[in-house]
Protein backbone atom coordinates (compact mmCIF):
# COMPACT_ATOMS: atom_id res chain seq x y z
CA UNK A 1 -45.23 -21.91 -6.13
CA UNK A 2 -42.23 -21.20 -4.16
CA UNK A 3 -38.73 -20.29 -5.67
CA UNK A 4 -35.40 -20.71 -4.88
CA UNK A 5 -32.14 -19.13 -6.44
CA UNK A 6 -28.30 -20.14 -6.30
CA UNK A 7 -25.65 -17.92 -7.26
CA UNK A 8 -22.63 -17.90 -8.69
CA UNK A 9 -20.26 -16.11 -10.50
CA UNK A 10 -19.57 -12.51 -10.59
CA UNK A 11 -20.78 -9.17 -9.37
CA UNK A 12 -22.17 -8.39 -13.08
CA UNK A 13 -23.71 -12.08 -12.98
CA UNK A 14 -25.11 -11.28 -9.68
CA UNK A 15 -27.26 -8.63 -11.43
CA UNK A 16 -29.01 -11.09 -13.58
CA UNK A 17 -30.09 -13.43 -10.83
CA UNK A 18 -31.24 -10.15 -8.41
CA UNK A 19 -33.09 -9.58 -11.97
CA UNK A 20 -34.67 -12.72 -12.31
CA UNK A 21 -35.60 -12.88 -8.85
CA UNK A 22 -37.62 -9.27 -9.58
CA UNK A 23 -38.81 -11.25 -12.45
CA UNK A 24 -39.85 -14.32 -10.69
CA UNK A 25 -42.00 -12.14 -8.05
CA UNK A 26 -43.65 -9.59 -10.15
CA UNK A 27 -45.50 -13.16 -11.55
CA UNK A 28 -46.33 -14.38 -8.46
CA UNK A 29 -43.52 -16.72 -7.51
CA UNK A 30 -42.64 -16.80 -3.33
CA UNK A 31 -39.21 -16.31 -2.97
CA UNK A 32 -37.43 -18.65 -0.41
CA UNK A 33 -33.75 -18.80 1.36
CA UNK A 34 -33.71 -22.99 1.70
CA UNK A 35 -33.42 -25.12 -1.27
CA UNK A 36 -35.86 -27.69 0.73
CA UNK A 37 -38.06 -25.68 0.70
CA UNK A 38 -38.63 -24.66 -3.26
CA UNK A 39 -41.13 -26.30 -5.72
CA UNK A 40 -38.41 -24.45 -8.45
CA UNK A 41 -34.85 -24.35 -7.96
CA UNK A 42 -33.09 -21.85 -10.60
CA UNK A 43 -28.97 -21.49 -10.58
CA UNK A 44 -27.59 -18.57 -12.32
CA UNK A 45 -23.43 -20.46 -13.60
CA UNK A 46 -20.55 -19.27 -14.25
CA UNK A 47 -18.35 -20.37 -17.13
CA UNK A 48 -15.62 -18.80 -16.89
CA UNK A 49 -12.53 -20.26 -15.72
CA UNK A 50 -12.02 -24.26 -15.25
CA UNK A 51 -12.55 -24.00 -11.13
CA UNK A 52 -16.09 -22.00 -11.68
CA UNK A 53 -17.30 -24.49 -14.80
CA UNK A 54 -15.94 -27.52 -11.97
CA UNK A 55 -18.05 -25.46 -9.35
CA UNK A 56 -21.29 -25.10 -11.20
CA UNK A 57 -21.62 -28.41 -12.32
CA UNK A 58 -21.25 -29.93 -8.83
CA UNK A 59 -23.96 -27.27 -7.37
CA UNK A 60 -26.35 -28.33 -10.46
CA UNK A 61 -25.41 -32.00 -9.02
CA UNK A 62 -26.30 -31.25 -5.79
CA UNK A 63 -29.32 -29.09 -6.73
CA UNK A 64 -30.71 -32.02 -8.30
CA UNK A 65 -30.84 -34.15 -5.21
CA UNK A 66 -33.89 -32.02 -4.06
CA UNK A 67 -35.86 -32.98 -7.13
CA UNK A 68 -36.03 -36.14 -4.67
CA UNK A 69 -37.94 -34.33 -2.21
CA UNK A 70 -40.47 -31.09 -2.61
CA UNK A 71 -38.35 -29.11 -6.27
CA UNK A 72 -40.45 -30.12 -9.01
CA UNK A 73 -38.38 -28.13 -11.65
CA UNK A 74 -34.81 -27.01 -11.65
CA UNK A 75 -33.44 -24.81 -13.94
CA UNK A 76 -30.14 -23.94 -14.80
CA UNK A 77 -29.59 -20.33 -16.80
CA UNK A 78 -25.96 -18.24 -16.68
CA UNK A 79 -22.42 -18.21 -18.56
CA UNK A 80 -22.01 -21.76 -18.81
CA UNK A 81 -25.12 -22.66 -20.21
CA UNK A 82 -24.66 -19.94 -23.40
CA UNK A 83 -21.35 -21.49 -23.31
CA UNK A 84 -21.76 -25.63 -23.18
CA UNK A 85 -25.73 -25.83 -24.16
CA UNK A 86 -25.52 -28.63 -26.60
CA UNK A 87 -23.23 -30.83 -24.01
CA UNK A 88 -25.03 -29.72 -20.56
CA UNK A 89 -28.51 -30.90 -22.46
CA UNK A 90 -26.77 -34.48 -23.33
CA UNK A 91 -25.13 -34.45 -19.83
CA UNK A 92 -27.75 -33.90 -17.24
CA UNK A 93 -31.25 -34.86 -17.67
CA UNK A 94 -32.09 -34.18 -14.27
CA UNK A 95 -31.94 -30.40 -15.54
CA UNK A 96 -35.64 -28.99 -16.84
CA UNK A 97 -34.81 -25.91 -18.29
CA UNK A 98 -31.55 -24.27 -19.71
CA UNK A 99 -31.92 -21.26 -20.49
CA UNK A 100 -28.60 -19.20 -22.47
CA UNK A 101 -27.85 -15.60 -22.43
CA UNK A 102 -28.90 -14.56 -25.61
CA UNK A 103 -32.31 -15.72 -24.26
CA UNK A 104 -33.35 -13.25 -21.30
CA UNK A 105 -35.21 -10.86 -23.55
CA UNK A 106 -37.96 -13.96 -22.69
CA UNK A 107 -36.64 -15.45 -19.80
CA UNK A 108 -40.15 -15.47 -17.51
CA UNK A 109 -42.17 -17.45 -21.07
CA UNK A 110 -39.92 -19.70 -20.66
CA UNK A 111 -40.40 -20.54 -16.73
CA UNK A 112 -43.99 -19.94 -17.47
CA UNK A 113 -43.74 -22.53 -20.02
CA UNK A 114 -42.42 -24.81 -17.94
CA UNK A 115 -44.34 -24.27 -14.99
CA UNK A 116 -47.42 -24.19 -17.12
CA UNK A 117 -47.79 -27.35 -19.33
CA UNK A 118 -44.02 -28.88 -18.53
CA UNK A 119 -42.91 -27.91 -22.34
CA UNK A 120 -40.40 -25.89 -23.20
CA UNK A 121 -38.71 -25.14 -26.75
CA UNK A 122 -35.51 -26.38 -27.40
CA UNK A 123 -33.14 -23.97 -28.59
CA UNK A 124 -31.13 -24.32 -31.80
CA UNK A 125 -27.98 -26.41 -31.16
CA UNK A 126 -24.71 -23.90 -30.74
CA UNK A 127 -21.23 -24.05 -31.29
CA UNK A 128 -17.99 -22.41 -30.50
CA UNK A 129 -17.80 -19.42 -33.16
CA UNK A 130 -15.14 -16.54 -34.13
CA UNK A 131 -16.12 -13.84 -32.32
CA UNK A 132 -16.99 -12.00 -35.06
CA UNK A 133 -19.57 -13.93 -35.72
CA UNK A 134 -21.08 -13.23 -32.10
CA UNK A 135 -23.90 -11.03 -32.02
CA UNK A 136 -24.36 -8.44 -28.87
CA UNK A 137 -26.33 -10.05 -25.95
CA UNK A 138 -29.57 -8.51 -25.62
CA UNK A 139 -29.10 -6.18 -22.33
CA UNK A 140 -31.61 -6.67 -20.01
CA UNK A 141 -35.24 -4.12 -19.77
CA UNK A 142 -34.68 -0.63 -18.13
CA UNK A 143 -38.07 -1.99 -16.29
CA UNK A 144 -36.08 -5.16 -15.25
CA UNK A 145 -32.84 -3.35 -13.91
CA UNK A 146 -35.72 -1.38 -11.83
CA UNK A 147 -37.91 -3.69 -10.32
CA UNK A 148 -34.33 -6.47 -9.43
CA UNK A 149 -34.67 -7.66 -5.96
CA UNK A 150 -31.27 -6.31 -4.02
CA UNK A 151 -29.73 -9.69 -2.76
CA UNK A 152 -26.48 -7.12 -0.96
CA UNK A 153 -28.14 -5.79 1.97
CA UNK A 154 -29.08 -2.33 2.58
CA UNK A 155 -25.99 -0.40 2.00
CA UNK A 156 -24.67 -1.04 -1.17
CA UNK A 157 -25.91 -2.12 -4.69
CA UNK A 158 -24.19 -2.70 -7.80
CA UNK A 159 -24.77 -0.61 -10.81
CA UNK A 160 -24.14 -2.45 -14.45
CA UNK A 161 -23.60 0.13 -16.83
CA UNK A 162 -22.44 -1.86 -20.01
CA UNK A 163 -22.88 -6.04 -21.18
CA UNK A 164 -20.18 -7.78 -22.84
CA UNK A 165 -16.67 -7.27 -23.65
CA UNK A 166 -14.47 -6.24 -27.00
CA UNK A 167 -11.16 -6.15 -25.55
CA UNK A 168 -10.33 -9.36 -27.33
CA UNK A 169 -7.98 -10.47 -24.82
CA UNK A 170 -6.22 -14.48 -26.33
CA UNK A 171 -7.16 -16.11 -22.74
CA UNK A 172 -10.13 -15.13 -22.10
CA UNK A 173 -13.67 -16.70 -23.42
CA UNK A 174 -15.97 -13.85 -22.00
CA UNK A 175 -16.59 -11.79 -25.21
CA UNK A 176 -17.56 -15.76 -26.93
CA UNK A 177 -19.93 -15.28 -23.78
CA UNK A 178 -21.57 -12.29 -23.62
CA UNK A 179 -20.91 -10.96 -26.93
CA UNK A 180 -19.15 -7.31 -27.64
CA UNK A 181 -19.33 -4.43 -25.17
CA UNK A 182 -22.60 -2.76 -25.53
CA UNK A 183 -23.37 0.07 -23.01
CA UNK A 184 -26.56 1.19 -21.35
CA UNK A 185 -28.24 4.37 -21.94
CA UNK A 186 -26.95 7.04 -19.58
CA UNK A 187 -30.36 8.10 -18.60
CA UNK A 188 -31.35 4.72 -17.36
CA UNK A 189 -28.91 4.30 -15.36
CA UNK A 190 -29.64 7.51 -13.35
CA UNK A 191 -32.90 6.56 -12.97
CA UNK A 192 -31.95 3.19 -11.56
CA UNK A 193 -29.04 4.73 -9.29
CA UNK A 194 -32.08 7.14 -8.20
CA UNK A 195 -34.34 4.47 -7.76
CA UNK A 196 -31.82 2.81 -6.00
CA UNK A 197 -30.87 5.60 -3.03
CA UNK A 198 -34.56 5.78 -2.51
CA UNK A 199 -34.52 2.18 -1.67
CA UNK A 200 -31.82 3.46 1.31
CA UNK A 201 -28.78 2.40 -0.58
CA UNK A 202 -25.87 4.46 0.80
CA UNK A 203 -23.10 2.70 -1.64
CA UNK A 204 -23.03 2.17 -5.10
CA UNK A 205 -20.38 -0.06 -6.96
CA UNK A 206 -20.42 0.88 -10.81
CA UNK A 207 -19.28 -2.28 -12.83
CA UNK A 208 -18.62 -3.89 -16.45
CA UNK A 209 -16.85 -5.64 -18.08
CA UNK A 210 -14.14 -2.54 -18.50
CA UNK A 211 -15.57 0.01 -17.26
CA UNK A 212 -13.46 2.50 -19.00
CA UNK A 213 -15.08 1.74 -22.28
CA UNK A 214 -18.49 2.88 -21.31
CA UNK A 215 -19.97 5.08 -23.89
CA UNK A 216 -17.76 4.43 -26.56
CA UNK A 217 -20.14 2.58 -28.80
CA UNK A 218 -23.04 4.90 -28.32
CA UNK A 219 -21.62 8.49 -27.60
CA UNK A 220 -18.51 7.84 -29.81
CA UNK A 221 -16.25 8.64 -26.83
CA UNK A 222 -15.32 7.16 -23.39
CA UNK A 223 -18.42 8.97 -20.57
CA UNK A 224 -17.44 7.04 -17.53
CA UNK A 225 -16.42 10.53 -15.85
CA UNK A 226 -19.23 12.21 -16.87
CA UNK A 227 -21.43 9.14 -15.63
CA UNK A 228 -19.54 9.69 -12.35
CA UNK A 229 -20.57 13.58 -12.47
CA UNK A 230 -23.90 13.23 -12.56
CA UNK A 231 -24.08 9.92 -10.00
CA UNK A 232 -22.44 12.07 -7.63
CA UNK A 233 -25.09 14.78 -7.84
CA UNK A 234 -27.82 12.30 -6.15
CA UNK A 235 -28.08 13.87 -3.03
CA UNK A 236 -28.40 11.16 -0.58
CA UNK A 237 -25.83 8.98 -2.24
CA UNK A 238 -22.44 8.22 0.12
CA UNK A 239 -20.07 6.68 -1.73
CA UNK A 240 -19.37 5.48 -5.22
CA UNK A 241 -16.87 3.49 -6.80
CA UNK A 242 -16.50 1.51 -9.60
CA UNK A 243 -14.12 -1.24 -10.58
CA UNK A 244 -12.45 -3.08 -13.45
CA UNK A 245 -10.66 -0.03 -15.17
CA UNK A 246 -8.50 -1.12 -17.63
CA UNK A 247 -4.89 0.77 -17.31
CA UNK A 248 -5.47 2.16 -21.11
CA UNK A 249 -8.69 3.66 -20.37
CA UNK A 250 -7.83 5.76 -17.44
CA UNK A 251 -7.40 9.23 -18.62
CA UNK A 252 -5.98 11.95 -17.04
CA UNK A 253 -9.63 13.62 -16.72
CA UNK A 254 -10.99 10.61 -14.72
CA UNK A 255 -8.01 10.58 -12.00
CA UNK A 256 -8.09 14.62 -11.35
CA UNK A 257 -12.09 13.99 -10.95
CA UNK A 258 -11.65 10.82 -8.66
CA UNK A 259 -9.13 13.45 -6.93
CA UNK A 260 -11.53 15.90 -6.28
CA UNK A 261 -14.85 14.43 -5.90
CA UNK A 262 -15.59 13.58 -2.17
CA UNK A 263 -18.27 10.99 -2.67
CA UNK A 264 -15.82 9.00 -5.61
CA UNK A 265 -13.54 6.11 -3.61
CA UNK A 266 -10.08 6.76 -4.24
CA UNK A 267 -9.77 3.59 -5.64
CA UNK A 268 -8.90 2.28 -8.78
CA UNK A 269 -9.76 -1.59 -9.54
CA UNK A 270 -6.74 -1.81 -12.67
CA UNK A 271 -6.18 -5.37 -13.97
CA UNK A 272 -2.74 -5.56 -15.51
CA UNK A 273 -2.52 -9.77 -15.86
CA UNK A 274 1.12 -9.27 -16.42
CA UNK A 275 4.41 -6.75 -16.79
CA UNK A 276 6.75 -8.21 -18.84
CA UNK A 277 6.03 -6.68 -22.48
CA UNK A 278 6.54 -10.19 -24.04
CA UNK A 279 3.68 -11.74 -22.03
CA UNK A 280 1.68 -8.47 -22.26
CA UNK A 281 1.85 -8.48 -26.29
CA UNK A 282 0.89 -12.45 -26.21
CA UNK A 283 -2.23 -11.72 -24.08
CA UNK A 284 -3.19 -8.72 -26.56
CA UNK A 285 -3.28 -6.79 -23.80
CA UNK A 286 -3.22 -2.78 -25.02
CA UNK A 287 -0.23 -1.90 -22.93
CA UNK A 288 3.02 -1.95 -22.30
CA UNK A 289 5.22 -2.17 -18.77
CA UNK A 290 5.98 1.18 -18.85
CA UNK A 291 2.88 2.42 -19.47
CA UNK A 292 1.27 0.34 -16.78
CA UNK A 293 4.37 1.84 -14.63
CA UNK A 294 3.99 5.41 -15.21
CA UNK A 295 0.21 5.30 -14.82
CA UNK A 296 0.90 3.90 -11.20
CA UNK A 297 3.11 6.41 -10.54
CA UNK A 298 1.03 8.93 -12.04
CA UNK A 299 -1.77 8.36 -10.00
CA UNK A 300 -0.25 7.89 -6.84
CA UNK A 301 0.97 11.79 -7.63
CA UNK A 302 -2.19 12.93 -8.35
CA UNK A 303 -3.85 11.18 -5.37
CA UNK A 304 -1.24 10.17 -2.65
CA UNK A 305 -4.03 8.55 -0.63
CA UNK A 306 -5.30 6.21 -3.21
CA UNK A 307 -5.64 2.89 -2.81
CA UNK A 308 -4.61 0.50 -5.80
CA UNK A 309 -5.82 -2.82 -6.56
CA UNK A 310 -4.68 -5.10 -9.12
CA UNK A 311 -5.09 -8.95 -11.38
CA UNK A 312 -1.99 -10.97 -12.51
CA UNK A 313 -2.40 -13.92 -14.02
CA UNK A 314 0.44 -16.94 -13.93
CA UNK A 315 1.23 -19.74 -16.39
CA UNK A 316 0.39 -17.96 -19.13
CA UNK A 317 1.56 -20.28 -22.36
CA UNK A 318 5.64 -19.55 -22.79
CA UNK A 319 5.38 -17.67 -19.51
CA UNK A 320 9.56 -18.08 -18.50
CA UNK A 321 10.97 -18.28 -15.12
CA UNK A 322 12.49 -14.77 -16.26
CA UNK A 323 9.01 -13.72 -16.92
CA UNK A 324 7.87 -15.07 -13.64
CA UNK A 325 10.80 -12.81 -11.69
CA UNK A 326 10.16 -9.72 -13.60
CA UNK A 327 6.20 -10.25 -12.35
CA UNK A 328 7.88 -10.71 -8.91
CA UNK A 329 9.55 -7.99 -8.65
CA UNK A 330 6.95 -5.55 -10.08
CA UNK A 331 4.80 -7.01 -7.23
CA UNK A 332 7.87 -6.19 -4.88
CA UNK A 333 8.06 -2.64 -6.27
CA UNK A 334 5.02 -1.34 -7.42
CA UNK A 335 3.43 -2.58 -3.61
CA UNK A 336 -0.19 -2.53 -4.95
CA UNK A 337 -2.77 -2.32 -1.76
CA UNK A 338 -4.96 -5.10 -2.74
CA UNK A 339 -3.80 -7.88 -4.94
CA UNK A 340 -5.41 -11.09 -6.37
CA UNK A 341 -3.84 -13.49 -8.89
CA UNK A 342 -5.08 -16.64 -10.75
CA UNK A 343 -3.73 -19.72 -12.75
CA UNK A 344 -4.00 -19.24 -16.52
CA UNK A 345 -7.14 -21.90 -17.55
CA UNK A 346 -6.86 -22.91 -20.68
CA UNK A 347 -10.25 -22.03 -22.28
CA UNK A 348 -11.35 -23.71 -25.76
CA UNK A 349 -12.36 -21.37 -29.01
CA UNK A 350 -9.67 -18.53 -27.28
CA UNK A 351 -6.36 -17.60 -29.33
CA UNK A 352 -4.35 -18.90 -26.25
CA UNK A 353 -5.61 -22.23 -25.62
CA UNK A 354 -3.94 -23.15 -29.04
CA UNK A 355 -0.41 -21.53 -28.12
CA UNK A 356 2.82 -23.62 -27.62
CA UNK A 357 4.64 -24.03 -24.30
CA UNK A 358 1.43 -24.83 -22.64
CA UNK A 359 3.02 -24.29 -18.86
CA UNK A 360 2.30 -27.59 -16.03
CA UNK A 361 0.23 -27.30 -13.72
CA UNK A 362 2.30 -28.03 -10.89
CA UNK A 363 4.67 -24.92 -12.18
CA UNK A 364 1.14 -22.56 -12.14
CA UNK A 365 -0.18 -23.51 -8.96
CA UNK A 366 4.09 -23.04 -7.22
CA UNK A 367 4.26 -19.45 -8.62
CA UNK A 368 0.51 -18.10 -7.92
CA UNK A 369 1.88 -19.37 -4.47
CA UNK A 370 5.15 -17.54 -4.73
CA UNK A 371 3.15 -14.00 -5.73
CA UNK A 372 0.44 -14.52 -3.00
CA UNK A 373 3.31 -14.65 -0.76
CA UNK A 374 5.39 -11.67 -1.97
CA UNK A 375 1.94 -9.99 -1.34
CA UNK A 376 1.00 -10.69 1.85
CA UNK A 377 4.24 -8.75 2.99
CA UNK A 378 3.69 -6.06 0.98
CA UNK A 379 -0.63 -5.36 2.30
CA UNK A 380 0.94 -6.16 5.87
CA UNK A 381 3.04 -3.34 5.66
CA UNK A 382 0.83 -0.80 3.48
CA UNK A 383 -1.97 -1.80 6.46
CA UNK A 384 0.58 -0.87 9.21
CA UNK A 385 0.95 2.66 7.51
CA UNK A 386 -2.93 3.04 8.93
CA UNK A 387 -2.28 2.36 12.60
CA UNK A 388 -3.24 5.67 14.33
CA UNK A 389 -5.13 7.15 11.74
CA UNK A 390 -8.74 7.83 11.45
CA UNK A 391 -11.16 6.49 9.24
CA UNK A 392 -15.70 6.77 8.13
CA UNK A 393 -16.16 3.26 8.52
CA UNK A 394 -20.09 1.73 7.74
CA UNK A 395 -20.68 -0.55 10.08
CA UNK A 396 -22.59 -3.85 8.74
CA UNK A 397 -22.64 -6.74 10.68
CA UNK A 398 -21.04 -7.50 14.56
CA UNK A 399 -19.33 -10.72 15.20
CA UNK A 400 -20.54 -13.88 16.67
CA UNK A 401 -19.52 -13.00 20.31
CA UNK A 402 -20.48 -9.31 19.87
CA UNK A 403 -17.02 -7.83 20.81
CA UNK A 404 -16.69 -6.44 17.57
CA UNK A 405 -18.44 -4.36 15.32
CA UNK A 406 -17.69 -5.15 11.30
CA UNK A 407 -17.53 -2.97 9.00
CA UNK A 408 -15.80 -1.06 6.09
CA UNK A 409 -14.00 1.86 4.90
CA UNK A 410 -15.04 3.71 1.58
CA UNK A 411 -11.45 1.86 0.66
CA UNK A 412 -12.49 -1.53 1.00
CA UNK A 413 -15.14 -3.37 -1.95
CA UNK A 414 -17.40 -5.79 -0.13
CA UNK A 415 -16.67 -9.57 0.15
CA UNK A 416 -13.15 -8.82 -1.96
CA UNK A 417 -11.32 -6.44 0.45
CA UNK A 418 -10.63 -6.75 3.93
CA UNK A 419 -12.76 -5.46 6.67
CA UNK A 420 -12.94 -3.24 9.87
CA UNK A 421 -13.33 -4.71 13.51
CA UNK A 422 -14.45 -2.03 16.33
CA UNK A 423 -14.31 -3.04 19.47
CA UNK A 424 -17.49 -3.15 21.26
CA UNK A 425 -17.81 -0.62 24.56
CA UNK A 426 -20.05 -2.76 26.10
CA UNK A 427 -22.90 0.07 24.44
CA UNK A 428 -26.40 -1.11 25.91
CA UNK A 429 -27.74 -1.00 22.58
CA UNK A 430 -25.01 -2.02 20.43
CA UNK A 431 -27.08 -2.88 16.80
CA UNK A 432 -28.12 0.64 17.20
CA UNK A 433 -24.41 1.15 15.13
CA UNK A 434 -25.59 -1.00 12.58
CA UNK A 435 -26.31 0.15 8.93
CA UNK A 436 -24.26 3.61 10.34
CA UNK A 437 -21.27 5.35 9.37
CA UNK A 438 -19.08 6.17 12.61
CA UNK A 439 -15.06 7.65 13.03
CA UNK A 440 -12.95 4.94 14.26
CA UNK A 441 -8.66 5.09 15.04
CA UNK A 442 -7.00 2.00 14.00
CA UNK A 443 -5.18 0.55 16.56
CA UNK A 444 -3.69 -3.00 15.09
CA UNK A 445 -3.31 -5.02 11.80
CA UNK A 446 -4.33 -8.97 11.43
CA UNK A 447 -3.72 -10.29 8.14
CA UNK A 448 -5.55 -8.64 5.72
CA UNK A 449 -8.06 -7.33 8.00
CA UNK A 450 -7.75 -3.73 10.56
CA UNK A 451 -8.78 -3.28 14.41
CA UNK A 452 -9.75 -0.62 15.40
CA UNK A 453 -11.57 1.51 18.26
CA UNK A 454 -14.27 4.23 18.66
């Protein structure tokens, strides 16, 4: 039978459905790229954030429309399924098989069930529970992380080194999700990084939920430095980087070794959601603004050519327009490289969604608006500081017209940063650059994005 998979979600959900792919063909299953073409259609959801629930439930819609045609089965597995099992079952019938989170540890019996004789076990109905009452997702086979089929290319992979969350933040719904932060074994995640290089991945993006908390519940301490160490002794390995660092769990150790290891980006992913203490103490967020402050300025000491990227959040509940300006001018100030911001979603079961002050929606959407824009300026003019200056960029794709080469510094994260355009000098072989790391000058700015010449 042939199989086809839809995304969505994050990097860390990406993992699961490069899993389940690896899953799907080590039992025989044909992988295909068109939907029209599938006898099984499986979509891996996201349920995180009002926009991504709206967004999965109109690809399951659409999905569906093929069960008209050749797809005989579609399945529908991911963060909004653990999340809203009980309702999606009522709400779409033309959906064969959900299948939760806390039920990958048998993920294939249940395709092969389905496949097999059509029946599949229902699971237990679920509600909304305290989080203490959530149990740790189970994490998925050292065998699985192995034999996942890389959906990124050829230059970069990501590396999951920990399921889950505990940071217990009031807005957010992912540790009702996933569970608590549970980390992999150090060991098996070497031996997938090594796997990985051998594979010909040049890149590897280490991720969780925090990052900085890796280790904690099974060594007792923080080892996301020493997992760096020993990554960055895989010989063929270019460049590593990992993101989401929370601000409280970057240690002074972990910014003098990002400082002097040559293969670590000097980048550093550090959602802060907010600045003014007030807001900071409703989200339960573990810091303060002058911490958050002096850590900026304390890396930007240490490592005067790092590039910092950051989260705020808007329309938090009792968010004030005094609030709002002192997030403005932090923005203004603190002149963070990269930037992204998102409207506060009001999530059930979470601390937040039953807060007063509930802010309009009209007043979220005007000041996301307002710190988008303050942004802009500020990348234009950190991008400007580049013009004239050399840069490693891996080139991975040429454009349309094939003027251009496109590619990446080691500053830049795939499909969130901007990229690199080279022009073409009319080479006779120009793909021959492809998949390569070459020096390049930048030469102009446009938008978000650099130009830039051999």
């Amino acid at each position: 039978m042939k199989i086809g998979f839809v995304h969505l979600g994050c990097s860390k959900n990406l993992i699961d459905t490069e899993a389940t792919i690896g899953i799907c063909k080590e039992h025989g299953l044909e992988i295909v790229n068109e939907e029209k073409d599938s006898d099984i259609i499986i979509i891996n959801t996201c349920g995180f954030i009002d926009s991504a629930k709206e967004e999965a439930i109109n690809t399951i819609l659409e999905m569906a429309e093929y069960k008209k045609q050749k797809c005989k089965y579609l399945i529908v597995m991911g963060c909004l399924v653990q999340r809203y099992y009980d309702d999606l079952q009522k709400a779409l019938p033309e959906v064969d098989l959900f299948i939760k989170l806390d039920e990958y540890d048998c993920i294939w019996e249940k395709i092969e069930d389905l496949i097999k004789r059509g029946i599949v076990e229902k699971s237990k109905t679920k509600s909304i529970k305290k989080i203490s009452e959530i149990s740790p997702m189970p994490m998925l086979t050292q065998e699985e992380f192995l034999n996942r089929e890389i959906s990124t290319g050829k230059n970069y992979a990501y590396l999951k080194i920990g399921e889950g969350c505990s940071n217990r933040c009031t807005y957010c719904a992912i540790p009702y999700i996933r569970g608590p932060f549970v980390s992999r074994k150090m060991e098996d995640i070497l031996q997938e990084a090594k796997a990985l290089v051998k594979k010909g991945i040049k890149e590897l993006i280490v991720i969780a939920q925090d990052t900085t908390k890796y280790g904690i519940d099974i060594y007792g301490e923080s080892k996301l430095t020493e997992l760096l160490q020993e990554l960055s002794k895989i010989k063929e390995l270019k460049w590593i980087r990992f993101l989401y660092s929370y601000p409280e769990g970057i240690s002074d150790e972990l910014i003098e070794f990002v400082a002097n290891n040559d293969k670590i980006a000097k980048y550093f992913d550090i959602p802060v959601q907010h600045i003014a203490n007030n807001m900071l103490k409703k989200m339960n967020r573990k810091t303060s603004k002058e911490q958050i402050q002096g850590l900026i300025e304390k890396i930007r000491e240490r490592i005067p050519e790092v590039t910092l990227r950051t989260s705020l959040m808007v329309g938090f509940p009792g968010e004030t327009d005094e609030d709002f300006e002192e997030l403005c001018k932090f923005v203004q100030q603190a002149k963070f490289d990269k930037l992204g911001a998102f409207m506060y979603s009001r999530e059930e079961g979470t601390p937040a969604a039953k807060l007063p002050d509930q802010i309009h929606g009209n007043t979220k959407k005007s000041r996301y608006n307002k710190i988008m824009q303050i942004q802009q300026k500020v990348s234009n003019q950190n991008l400007r500081k580049k013009i004239g200056k050399e840069y490693e960029v891996l080139i991975e794709d040429m454009s349309f017209d094939r003027r251009y080469y496109i590619g990446r510094t080691m500053q830049d994260v795939p499909d969130i940063d901007g990229l690199v355009y080279i022009k073409n000098n009319a080479e006779e072989n120009p793909e021959k650059f492809i998949n390569k790391f070459i020096k390049c000058k930048i030469i102009y700015v446009d938008n978000y994005d650099l130009i830039a010449e051999m």
